[in-house]
PDB file of N, CA and C in Angstrom:
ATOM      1  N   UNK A   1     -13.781 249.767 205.059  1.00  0.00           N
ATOM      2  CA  UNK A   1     -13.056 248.990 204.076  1.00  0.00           C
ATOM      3  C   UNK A   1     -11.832 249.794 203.626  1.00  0.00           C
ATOM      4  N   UNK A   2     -10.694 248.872 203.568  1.00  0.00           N
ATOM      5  CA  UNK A   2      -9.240 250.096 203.185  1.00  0.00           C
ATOM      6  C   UNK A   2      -9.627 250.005 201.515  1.00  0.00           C
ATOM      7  N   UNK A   3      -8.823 251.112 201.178  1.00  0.00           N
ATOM      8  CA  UNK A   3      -8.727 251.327 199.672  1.00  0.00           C
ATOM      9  C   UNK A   3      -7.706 250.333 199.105  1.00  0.00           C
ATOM     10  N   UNK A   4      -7.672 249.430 197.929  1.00  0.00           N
ATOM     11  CA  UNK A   4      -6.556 248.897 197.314  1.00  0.00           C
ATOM     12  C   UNK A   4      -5.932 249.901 195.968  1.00  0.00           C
ATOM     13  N   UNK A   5      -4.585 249.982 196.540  1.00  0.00           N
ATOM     14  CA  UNK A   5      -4.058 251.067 195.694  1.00  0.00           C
ATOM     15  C   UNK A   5      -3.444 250.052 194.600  1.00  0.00           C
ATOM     16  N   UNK A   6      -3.949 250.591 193.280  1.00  0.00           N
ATOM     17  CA  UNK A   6      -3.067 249.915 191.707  1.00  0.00           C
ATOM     18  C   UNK A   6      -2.705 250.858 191.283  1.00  0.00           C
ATOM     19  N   UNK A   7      -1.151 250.282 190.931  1.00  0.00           N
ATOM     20  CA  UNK A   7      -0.157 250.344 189.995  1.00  0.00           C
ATOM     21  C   UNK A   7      -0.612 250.277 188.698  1.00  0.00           C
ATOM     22  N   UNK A   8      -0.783 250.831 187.488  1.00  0.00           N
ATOM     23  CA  UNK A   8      -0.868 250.800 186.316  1.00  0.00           C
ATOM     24  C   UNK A   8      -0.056 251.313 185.358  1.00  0.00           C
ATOM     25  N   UNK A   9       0.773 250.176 184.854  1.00  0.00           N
ATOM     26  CA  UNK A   9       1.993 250.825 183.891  1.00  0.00           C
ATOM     27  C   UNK A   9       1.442 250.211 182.751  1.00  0.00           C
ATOM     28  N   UNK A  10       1.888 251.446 182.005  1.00  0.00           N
ATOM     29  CA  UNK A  10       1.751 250.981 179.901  1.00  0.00           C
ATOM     30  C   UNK A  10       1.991 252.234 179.723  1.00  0.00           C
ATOM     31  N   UNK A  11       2.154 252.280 178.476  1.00  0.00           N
ATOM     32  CA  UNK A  11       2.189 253.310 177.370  1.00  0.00           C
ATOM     33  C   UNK A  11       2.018 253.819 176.769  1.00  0.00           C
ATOM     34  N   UNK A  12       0.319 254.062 176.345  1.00  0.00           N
ATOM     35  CA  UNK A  12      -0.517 254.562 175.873  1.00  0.00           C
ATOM     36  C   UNK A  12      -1.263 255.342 176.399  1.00  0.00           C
ATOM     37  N   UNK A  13      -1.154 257.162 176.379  1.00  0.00           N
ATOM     38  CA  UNK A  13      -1.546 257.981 177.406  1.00  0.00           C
ATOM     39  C   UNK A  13      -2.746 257.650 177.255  1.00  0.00           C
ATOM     40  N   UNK A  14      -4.083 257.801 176.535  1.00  0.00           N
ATOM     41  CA  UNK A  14      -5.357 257.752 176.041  1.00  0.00           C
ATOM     42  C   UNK A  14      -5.739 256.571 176.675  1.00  0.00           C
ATOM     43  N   UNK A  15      -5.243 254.726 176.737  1.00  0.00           N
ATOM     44  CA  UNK A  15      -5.515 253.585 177.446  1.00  0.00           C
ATOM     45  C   UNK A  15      -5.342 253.947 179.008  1.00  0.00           C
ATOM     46  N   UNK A  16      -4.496 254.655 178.940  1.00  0.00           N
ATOM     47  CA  UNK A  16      -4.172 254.770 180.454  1.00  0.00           C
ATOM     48  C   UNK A  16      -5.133 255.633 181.444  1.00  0.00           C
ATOM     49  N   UNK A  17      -5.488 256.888 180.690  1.00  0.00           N
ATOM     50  CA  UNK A  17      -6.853 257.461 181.272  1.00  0.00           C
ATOM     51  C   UNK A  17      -7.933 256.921 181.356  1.00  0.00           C
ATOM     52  N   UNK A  18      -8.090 256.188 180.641  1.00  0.00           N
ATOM     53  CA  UNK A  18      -9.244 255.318 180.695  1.00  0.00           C
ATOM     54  C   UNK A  18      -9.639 254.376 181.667  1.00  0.00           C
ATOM     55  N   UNK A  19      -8.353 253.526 181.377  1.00  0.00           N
ATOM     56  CA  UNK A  19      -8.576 252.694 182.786  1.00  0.00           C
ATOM     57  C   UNK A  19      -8.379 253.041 183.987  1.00  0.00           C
ATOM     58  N   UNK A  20      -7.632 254.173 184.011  1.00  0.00           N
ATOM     59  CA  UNK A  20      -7.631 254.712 185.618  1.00  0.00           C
ATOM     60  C   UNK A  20      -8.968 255.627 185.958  1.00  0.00           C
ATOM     61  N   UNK A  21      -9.458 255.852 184.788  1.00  0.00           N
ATOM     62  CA  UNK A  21     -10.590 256.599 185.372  1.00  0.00           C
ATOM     63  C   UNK A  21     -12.198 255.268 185.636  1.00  0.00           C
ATOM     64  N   UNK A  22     -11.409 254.557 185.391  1.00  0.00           N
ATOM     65  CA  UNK A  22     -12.614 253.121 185.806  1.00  0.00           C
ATOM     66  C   UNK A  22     -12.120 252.551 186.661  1.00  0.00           C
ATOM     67  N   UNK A  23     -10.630 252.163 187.511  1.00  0.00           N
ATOM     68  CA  UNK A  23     -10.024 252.815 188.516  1.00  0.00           C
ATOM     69  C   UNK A  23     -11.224 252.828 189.527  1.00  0.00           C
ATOM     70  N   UNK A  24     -10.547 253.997 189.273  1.00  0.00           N
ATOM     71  CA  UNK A  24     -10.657 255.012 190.506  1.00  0.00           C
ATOM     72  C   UNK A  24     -12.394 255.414 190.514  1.00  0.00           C
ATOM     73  N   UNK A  25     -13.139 255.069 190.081  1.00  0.00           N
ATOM     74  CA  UNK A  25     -14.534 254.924 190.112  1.00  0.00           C
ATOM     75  C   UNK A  25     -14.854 253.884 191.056  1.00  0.00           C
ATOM     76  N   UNK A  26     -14.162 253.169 190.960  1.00  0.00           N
ATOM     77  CA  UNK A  26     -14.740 252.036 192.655  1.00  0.00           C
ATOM     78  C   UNK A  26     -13.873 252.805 193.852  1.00  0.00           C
ATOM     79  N   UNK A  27     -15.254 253.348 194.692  1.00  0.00           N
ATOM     80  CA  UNK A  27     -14.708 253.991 195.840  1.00  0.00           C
ATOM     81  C   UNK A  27     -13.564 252.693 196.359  1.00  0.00           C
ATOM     82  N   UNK A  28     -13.193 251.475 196.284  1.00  0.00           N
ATOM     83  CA  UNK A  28     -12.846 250.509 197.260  1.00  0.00           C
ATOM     84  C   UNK A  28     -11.653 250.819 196.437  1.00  0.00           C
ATOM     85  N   UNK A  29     -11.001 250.996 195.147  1.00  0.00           N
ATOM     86  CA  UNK A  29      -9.852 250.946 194.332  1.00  0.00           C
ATOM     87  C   UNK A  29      -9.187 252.482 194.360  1.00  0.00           C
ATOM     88  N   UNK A  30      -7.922 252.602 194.450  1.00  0.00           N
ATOM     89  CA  UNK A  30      -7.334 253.737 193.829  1.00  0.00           C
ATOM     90  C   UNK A  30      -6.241 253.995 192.949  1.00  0.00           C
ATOM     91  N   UNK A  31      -6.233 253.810 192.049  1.00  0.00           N
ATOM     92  CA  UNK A  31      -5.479 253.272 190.675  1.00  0.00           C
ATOM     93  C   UNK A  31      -4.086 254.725 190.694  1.00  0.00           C
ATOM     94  N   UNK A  32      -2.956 254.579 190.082  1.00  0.00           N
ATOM     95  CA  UNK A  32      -2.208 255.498 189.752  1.00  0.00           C
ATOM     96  C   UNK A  32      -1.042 254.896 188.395  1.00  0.00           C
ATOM     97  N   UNK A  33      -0.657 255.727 187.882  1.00  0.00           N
ATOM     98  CA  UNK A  33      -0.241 255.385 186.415  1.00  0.00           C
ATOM     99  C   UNK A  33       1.204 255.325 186.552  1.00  0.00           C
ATOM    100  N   UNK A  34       1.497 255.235 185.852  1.00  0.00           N
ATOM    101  CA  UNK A  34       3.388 255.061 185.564  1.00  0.00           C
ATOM    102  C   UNK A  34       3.176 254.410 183.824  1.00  0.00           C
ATOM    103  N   UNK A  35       4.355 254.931 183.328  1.00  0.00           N
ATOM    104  CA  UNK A  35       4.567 254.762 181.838  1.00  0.00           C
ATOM    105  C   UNK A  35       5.652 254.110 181.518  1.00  0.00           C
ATOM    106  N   UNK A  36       6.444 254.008 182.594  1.00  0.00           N
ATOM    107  CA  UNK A  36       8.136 252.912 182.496  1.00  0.00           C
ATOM    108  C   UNK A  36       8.065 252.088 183.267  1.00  0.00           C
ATOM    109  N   UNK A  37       9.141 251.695 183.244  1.00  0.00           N
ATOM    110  CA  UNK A  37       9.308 250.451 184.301  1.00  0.00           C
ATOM    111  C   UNK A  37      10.051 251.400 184.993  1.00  0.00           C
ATOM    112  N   UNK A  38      11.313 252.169 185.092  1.00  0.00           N
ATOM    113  CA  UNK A  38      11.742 252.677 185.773  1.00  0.00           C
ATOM    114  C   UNK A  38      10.835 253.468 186.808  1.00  0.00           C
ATOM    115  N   UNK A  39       9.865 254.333 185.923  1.00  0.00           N
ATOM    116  CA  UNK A  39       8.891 254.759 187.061  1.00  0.00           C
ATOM    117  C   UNK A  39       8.346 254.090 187.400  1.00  0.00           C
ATOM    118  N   UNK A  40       7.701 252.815 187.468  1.00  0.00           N
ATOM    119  CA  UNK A  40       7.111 252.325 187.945  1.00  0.00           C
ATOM    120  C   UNK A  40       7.730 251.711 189.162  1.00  0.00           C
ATOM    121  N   UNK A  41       9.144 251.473 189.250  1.00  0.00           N
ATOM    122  CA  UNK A  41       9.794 250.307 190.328  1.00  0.00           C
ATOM    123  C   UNK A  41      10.153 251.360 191.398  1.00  0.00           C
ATOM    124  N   UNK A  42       9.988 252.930 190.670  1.00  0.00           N
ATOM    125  CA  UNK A  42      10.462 253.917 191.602  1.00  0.00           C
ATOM    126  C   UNK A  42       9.094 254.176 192.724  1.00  0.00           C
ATOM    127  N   UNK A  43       8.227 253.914 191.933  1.00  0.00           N
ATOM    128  CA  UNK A  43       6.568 254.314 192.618  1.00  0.00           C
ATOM    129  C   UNK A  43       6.798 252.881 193.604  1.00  0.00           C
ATOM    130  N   UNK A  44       6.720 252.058 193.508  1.00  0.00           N
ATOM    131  CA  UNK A  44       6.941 251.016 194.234  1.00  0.00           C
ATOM    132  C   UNK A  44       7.254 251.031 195.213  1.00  0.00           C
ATOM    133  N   UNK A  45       8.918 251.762 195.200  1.00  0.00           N
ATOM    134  CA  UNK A  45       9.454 251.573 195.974  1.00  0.00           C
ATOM    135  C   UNK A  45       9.198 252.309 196.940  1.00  0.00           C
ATOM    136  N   UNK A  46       8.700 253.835 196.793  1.00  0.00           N
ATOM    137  CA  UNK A  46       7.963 254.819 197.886  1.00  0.00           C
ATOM    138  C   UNK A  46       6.726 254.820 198.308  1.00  0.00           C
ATOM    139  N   UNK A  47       5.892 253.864 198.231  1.00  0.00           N
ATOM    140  CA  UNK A  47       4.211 253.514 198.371  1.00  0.00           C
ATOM    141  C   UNK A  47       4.543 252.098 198.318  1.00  0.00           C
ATOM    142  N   UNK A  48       3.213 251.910 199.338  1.00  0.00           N
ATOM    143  CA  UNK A  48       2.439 250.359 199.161  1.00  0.00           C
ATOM    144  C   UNK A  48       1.760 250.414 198.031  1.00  0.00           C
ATOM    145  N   UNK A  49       1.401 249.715 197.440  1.00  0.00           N
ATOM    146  CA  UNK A  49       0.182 249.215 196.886  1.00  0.00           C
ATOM    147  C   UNK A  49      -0.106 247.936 196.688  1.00  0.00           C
ATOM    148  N   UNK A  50      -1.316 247.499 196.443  1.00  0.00           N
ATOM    149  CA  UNK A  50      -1.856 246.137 196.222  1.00  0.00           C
ATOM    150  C   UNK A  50      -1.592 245.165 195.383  1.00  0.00           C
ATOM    151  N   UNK A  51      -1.302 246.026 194.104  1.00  0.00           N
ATOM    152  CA  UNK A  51      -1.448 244.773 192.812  1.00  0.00           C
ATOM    153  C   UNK A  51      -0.652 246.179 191.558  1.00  0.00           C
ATOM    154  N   UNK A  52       0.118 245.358 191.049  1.00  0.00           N
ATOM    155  CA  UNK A  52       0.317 246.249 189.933  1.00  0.00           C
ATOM    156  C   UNK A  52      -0.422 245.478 188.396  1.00  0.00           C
ATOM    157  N   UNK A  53      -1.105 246.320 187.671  1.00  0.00           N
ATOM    158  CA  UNK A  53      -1.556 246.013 186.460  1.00  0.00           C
ATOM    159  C   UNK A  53      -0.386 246.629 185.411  1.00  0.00           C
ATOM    160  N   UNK A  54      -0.285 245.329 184.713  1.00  0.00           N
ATOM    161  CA  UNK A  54       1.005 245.490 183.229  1.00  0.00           C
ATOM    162  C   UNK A  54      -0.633 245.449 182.209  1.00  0.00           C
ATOM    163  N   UNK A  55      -0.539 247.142 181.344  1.00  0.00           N
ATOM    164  CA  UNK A  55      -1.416 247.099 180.173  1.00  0.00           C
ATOM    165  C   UNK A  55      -0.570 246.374 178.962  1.00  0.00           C
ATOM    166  N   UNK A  56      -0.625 246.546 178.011  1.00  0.00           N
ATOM    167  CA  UNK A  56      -0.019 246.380 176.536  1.00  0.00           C
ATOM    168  C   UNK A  56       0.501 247.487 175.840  1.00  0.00           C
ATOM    169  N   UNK A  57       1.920 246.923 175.399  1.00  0.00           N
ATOM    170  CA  UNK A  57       2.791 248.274 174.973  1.00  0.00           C
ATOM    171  C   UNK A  57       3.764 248.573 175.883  1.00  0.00           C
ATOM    172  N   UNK A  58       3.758 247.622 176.625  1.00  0.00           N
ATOM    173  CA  UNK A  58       5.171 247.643 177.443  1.00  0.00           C
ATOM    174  C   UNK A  58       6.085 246.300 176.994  1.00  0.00           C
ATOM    175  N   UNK A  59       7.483 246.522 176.652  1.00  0.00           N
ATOM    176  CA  UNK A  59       8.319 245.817 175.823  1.00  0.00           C
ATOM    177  C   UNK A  59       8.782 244.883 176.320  1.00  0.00           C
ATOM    178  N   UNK A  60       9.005 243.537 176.561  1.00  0.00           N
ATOM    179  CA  UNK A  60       8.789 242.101 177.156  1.00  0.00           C
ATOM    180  C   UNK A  60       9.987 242.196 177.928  1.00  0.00           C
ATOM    181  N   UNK A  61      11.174 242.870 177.206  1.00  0.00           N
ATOM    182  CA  UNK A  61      12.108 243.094 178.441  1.00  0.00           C
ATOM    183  C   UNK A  61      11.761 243.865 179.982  1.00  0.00           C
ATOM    184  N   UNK A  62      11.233 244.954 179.344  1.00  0.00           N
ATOM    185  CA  UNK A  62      10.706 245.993 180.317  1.00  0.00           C
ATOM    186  C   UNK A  62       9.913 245.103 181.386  1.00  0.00           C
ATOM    187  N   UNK A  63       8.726 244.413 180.925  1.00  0.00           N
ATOM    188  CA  UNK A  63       7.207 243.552 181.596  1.00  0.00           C
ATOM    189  C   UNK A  63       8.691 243.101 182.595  1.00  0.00           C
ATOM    190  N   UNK A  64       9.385 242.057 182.208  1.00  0.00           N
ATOM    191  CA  UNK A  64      10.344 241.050 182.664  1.00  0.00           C
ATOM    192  C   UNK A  64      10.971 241.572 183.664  1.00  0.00           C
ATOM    193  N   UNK A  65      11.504 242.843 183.439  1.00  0.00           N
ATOM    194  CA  UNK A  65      11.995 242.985 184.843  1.00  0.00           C
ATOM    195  C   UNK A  65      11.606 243.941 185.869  1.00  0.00           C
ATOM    196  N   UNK A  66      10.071 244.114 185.106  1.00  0.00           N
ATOM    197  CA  UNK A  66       9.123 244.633 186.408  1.00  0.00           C
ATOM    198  C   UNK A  66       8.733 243.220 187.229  1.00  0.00           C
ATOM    199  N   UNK A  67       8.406 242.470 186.605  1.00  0.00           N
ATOM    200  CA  UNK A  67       7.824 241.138 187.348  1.00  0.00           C
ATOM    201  C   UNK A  67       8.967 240.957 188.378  1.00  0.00           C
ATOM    202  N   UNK A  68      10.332 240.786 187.989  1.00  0.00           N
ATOM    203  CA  UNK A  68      11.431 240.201 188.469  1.00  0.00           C
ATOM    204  C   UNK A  68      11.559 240.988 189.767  1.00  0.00           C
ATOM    205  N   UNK A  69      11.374 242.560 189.583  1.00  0.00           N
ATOM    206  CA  UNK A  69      11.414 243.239 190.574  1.00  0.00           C
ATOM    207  C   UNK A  69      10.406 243.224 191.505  1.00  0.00           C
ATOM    208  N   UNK A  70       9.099 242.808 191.380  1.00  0.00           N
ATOM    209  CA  UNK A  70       8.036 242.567 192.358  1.00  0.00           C
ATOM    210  C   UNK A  70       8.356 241.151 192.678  1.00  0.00           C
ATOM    211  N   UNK A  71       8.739 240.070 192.077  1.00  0.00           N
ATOM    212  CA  UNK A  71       8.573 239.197 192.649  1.00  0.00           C
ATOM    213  C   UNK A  71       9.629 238.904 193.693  1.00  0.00           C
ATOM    214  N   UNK A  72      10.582 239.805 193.497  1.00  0.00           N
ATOM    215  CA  UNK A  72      11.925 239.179 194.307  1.00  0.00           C
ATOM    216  C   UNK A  72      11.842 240.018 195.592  1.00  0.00           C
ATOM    217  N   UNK A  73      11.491 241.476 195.485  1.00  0.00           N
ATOM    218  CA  UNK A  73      11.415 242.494 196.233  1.00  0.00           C
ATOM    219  C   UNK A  73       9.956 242.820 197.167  1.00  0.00           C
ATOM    220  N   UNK A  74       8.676 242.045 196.267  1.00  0.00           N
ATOM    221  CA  UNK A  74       7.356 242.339 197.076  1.00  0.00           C
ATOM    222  C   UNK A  74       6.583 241.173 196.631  1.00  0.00           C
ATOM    223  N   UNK A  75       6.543 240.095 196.692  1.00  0.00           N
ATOM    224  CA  UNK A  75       6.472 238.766 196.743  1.00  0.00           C
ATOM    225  C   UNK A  75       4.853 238.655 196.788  1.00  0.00           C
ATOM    226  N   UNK A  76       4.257 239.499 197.518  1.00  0.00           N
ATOM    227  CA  UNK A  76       2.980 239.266 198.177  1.00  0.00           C
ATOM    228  C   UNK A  76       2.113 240.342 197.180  1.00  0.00           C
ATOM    229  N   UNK A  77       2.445 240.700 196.430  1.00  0.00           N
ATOM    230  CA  UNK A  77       1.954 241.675 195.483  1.00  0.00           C
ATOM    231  C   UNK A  77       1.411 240.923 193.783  1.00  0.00           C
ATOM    232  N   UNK A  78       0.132 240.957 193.735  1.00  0.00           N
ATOM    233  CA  UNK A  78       0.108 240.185 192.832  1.00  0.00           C
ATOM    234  C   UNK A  78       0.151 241.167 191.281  1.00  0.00           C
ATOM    235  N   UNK A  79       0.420 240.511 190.256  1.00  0.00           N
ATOM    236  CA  UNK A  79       0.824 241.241 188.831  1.00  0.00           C
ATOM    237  C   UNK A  79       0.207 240.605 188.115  1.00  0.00           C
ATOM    238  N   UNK A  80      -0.617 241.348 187.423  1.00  0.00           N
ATOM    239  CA  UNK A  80      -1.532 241.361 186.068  1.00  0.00           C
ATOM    240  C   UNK A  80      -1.446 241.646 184.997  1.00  0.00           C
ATOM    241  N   UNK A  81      -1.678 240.627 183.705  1.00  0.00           N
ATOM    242  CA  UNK A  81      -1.409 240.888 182.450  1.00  0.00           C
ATOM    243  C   UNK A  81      -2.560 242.013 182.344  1.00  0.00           C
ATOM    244  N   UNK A  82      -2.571 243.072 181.744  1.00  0.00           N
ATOM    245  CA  UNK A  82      -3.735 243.452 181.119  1.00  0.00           C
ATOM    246  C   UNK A  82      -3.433 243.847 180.007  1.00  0.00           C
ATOM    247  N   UNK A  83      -4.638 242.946 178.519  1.00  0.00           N
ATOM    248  CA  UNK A  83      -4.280 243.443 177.448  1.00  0.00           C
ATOM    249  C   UNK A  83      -5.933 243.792 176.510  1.00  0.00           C
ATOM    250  N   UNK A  84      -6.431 244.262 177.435  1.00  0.00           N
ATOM    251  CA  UNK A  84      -7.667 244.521 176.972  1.00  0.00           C
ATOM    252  C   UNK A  84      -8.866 244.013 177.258  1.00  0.00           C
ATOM    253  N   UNK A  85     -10.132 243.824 176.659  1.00  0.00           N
ATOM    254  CA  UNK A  85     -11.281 243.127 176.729  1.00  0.00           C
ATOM    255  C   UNK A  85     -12.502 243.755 177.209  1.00  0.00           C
ATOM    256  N   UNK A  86     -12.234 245.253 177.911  1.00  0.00           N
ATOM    257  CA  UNK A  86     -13.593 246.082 178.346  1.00  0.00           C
ATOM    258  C   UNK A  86     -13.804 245.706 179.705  1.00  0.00           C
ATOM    259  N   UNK A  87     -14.314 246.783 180.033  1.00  0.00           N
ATOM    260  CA  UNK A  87     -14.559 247.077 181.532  1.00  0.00           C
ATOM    261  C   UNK A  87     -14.516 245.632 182.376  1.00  0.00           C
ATOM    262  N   UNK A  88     -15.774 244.493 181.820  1.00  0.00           N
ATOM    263  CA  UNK A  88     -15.670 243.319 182.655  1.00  0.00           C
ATOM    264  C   UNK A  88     -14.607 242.885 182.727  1.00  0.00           C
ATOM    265  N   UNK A  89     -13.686 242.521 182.188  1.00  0.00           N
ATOM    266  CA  UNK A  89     -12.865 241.976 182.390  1.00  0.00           C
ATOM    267  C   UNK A  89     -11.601 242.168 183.111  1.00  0.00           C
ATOM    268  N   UNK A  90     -12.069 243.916 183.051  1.00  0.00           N
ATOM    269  CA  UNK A  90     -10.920 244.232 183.439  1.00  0.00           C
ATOM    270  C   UNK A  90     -10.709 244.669 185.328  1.00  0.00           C
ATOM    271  N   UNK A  91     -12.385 244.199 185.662  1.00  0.00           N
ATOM    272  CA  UNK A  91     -12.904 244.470 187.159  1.00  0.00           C
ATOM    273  C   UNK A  91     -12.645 242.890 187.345  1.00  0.00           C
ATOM    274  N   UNK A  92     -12.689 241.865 186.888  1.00  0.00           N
ATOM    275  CA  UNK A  92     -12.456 240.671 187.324  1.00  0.00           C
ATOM    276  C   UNK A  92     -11.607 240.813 187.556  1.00  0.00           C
ATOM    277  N   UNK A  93     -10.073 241.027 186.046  1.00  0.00           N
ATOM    278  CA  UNK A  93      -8.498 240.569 187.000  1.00  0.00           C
ATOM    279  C   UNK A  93      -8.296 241.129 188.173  1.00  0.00           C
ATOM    280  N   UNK A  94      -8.809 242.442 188.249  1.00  0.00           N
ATOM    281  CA  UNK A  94      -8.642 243.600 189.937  1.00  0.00           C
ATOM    282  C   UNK A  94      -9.294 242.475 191.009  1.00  0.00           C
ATOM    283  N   UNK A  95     -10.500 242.088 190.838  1.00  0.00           N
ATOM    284  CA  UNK A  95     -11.434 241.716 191.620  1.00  0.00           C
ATOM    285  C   UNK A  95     -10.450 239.831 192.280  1.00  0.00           C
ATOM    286  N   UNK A  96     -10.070 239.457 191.710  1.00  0.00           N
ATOM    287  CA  UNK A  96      -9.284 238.150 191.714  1.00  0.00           C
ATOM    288  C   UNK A  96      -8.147 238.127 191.887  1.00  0.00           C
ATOM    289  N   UNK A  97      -7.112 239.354 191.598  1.00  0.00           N
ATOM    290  CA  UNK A  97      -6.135 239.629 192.125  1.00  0.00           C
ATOM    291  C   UNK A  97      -6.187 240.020 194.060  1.00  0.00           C
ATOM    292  N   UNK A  98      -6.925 240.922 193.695  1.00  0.00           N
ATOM    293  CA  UNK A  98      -7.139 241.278 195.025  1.00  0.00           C
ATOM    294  C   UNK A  98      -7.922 240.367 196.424  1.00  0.00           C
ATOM    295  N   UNK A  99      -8.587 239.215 195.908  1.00  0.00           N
ATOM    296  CA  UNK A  99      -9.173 238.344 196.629  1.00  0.00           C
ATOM    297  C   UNK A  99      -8.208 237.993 198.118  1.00  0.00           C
ATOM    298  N   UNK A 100      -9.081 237.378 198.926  1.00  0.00           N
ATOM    299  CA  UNK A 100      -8.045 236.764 199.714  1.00  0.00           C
ATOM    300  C   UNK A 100      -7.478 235.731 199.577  1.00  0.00           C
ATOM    301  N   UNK A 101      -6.764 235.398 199.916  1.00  0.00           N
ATOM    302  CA  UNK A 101      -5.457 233.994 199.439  1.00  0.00           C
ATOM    303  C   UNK A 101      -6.197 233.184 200.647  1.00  0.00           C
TER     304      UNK A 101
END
């Protein structure tokens, strides 16, 4: 089984360990962080990955033209609100993002 690599941008160092360390606990997932959009479109642009997750605390302009930039530039990449709710919920959006089309 290949690994699906996530994107995880927000801004909250403490949220961000967290969820990458639940992540990266499913041997099948391998999660990596970014805190801007700038880093984030830069990580993008030098790696594949599967799905980028948007946490909370990223500024609606910022969200906006990360979306704009995946959608125009990697089309096939799906993007996730994430604004909380605990572990289940947060293995579903992965789990449903990542599904097959």
């Amino acid at each position: 089984m290949d690994t699906a690599k996530i994107l995880v941008i927000g801004n909250h160092p403490e949220i961000m360990q967290i969820i990458l360390r639940l992540i990266n606990n499913k041997p099948e997932w391998n999660g990596t962080g970014a805190f801007t959009c700038d880093e984030a479109i830069a990580m993008l642009t030098e790696q594949p990955f599967q799905m980028v997750l948007m946490g909370a605390g990223i500024r609606e302009e910022e969200n906006n033209r990360l979306c704009k930039f995946v959608s125009t530039n990697m089309p096939n990449i799906p993007v996730v609100q994430h604004y909380g709710g605990g572990s289940g919920l947060l293995f579903a959006e992965i789990y449903e993002a990542l599904a097959p089309k």
